[in-house]
C-alpha atoms as a PDB file:
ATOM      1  CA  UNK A   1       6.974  -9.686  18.160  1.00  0.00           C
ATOM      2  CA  UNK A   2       8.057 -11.099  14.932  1.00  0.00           C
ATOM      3  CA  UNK A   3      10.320  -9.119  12.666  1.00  0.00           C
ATOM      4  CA  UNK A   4       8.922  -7.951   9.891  1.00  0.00           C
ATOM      5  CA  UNK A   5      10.052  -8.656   6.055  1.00  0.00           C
ATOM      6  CA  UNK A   6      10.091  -4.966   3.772  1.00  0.00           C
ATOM      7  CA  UNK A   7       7.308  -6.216   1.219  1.00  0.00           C
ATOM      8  CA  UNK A   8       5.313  -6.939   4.841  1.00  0.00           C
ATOM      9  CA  UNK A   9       5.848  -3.263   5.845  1.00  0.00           C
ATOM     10  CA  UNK A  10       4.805  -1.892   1.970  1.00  0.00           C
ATOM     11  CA  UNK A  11       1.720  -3.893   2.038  1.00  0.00           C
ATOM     12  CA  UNK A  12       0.573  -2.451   5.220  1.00  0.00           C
ATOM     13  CA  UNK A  13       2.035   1.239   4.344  1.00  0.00           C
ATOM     14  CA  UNK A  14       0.257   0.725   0.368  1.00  0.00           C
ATOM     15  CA  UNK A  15      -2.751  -0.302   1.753  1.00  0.00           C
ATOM     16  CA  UNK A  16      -2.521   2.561   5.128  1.00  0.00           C
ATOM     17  CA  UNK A  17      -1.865   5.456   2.323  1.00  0.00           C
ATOM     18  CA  UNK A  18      -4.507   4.023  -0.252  1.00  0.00           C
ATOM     19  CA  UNK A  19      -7.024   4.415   2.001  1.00  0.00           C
ATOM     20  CA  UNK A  20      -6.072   7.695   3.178  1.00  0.00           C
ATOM     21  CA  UNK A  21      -6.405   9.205  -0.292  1.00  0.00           C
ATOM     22  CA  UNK A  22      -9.586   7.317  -0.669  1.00  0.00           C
ATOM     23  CA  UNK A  23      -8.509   4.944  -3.284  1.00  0.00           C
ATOM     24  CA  UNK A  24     -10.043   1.922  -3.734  1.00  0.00           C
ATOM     25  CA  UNK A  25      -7.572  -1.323  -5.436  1.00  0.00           C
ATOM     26  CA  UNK A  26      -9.243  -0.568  -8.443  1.00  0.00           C
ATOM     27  CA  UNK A  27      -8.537   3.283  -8.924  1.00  0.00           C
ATOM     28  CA  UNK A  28      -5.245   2.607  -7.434  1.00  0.00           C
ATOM     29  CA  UNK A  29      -4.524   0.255 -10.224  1.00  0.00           C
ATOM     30  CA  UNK A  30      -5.756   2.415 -12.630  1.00  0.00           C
ATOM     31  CA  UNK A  31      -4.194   5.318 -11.873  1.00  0.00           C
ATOM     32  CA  UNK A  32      -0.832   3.331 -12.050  1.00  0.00           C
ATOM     33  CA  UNK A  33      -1.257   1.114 -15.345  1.00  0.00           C
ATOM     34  CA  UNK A  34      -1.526  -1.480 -13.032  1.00  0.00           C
ATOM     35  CA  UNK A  35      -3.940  -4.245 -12.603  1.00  0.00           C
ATOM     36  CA  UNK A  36      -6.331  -5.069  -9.591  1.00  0.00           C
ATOM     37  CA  UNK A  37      -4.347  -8.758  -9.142  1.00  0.00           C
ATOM     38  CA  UNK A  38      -1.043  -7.044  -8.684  1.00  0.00           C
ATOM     39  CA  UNK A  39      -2.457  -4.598  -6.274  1.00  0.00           C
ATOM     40  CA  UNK A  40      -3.982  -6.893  -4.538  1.00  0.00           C
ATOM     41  CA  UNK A  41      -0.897  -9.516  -4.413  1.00  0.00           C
ATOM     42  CA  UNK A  42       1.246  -6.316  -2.774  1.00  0.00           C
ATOM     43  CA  UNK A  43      -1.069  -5.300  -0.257  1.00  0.00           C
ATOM     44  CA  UNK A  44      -0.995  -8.755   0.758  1.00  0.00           C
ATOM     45  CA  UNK A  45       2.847  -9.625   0.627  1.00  0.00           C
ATOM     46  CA  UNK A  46       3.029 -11.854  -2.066  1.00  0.00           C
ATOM     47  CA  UNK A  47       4.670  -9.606  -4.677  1.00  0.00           C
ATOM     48  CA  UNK A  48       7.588  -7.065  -4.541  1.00  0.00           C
ATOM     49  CA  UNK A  49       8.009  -4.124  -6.809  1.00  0.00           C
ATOM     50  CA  UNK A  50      10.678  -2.679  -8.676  1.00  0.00           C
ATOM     51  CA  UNK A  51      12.177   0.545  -6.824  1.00  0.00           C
ATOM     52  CA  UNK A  52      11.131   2.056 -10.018  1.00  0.00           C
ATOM     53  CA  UNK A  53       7.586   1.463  -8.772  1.00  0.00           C
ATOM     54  CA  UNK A  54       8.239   1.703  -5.438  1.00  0.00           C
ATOM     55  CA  UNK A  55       8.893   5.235  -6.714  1.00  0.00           C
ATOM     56  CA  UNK A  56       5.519   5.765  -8.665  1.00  0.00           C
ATOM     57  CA  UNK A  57       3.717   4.463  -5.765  1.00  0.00           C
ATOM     58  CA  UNK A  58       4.823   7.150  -3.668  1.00  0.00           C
ATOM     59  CA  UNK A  59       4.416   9.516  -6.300  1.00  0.00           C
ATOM     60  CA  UNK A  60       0.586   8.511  -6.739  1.00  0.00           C
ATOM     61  CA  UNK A  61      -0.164   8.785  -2.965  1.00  0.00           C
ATOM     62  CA  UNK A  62       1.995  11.801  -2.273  1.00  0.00           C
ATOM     63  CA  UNK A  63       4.488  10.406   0.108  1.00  0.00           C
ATOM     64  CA  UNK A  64       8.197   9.463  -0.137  1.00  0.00           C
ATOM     65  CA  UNK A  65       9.511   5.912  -0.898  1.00  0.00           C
ATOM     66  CA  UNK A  66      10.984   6.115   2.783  1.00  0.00           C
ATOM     67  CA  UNK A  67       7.709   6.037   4.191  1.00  0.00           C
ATOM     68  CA  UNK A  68       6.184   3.649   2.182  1.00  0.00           C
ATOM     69  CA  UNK A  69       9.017   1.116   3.507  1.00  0.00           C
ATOM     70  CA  UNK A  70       9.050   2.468   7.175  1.00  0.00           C
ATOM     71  CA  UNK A  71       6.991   0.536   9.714  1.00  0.00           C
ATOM     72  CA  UNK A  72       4.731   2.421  11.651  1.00  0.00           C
ATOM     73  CA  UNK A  73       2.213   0.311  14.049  1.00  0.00           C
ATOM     74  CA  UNK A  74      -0.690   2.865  13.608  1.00  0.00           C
ATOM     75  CA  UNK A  75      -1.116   1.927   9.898  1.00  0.00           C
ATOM     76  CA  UNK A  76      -2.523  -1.286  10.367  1.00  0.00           C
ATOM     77  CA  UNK A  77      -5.897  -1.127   8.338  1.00  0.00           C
ATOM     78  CA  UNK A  78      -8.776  -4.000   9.593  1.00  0.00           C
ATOM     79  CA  UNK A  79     -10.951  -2.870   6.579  1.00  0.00           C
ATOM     80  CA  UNK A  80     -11.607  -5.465   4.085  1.00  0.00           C
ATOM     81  CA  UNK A  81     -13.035  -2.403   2.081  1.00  0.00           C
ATOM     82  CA  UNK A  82     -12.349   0.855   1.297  1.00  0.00           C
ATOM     83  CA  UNK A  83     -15.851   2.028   2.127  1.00  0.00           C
ATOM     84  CA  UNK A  84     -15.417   0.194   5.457  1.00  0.00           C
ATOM     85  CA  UNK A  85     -12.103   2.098   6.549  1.00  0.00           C
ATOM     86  CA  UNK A  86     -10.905   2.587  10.005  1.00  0.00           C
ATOM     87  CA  UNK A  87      -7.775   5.507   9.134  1.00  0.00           C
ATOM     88  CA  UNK A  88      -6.308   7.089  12.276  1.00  0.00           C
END
């Protein structure tokens, strides 16, 4: 298996935790000051945040930072949508 890059392992953890509090990218966004493109560009790897943000992301989907950057195979997500989730 392919090693994994950190903003590879926050995309899957943002979007794993996002759907667990039943957020959709838009309320996510929202509820950060945040805008649906930059959501969008982390959940799919192309952007890195600040630890600053790293820090209100956490904060917004009560966990820690640690876990947001901590791999953990069960939190792949196949859903394109939130309405469509598959959460263990």
């Amino acid at each position: 298996m392919e090693k994994l890059k950190s903003k590879d392992i926050l995309a899957i953890n943002l979007k794993y935790y996002r759907y667990k509090n039943n957020l959709s990218q838009e309320k996510f966004a929202e509820m950060l000051g945040s805008t649906l493109p930059y959501i969008n560009q982390l959940e799919n790897g192309r952007r890195k945040p600040t630890l600053e943000l790293l820090d209100k992301f956490a904060s917004k989907l009560n966990v820690t930072s640690a876990e947001l950057i901590t791999y953990n195979k069960k939190h792949h997500i196949d859903a394109k949508r939130i309405d469509e989730k598959k959460v263990n």
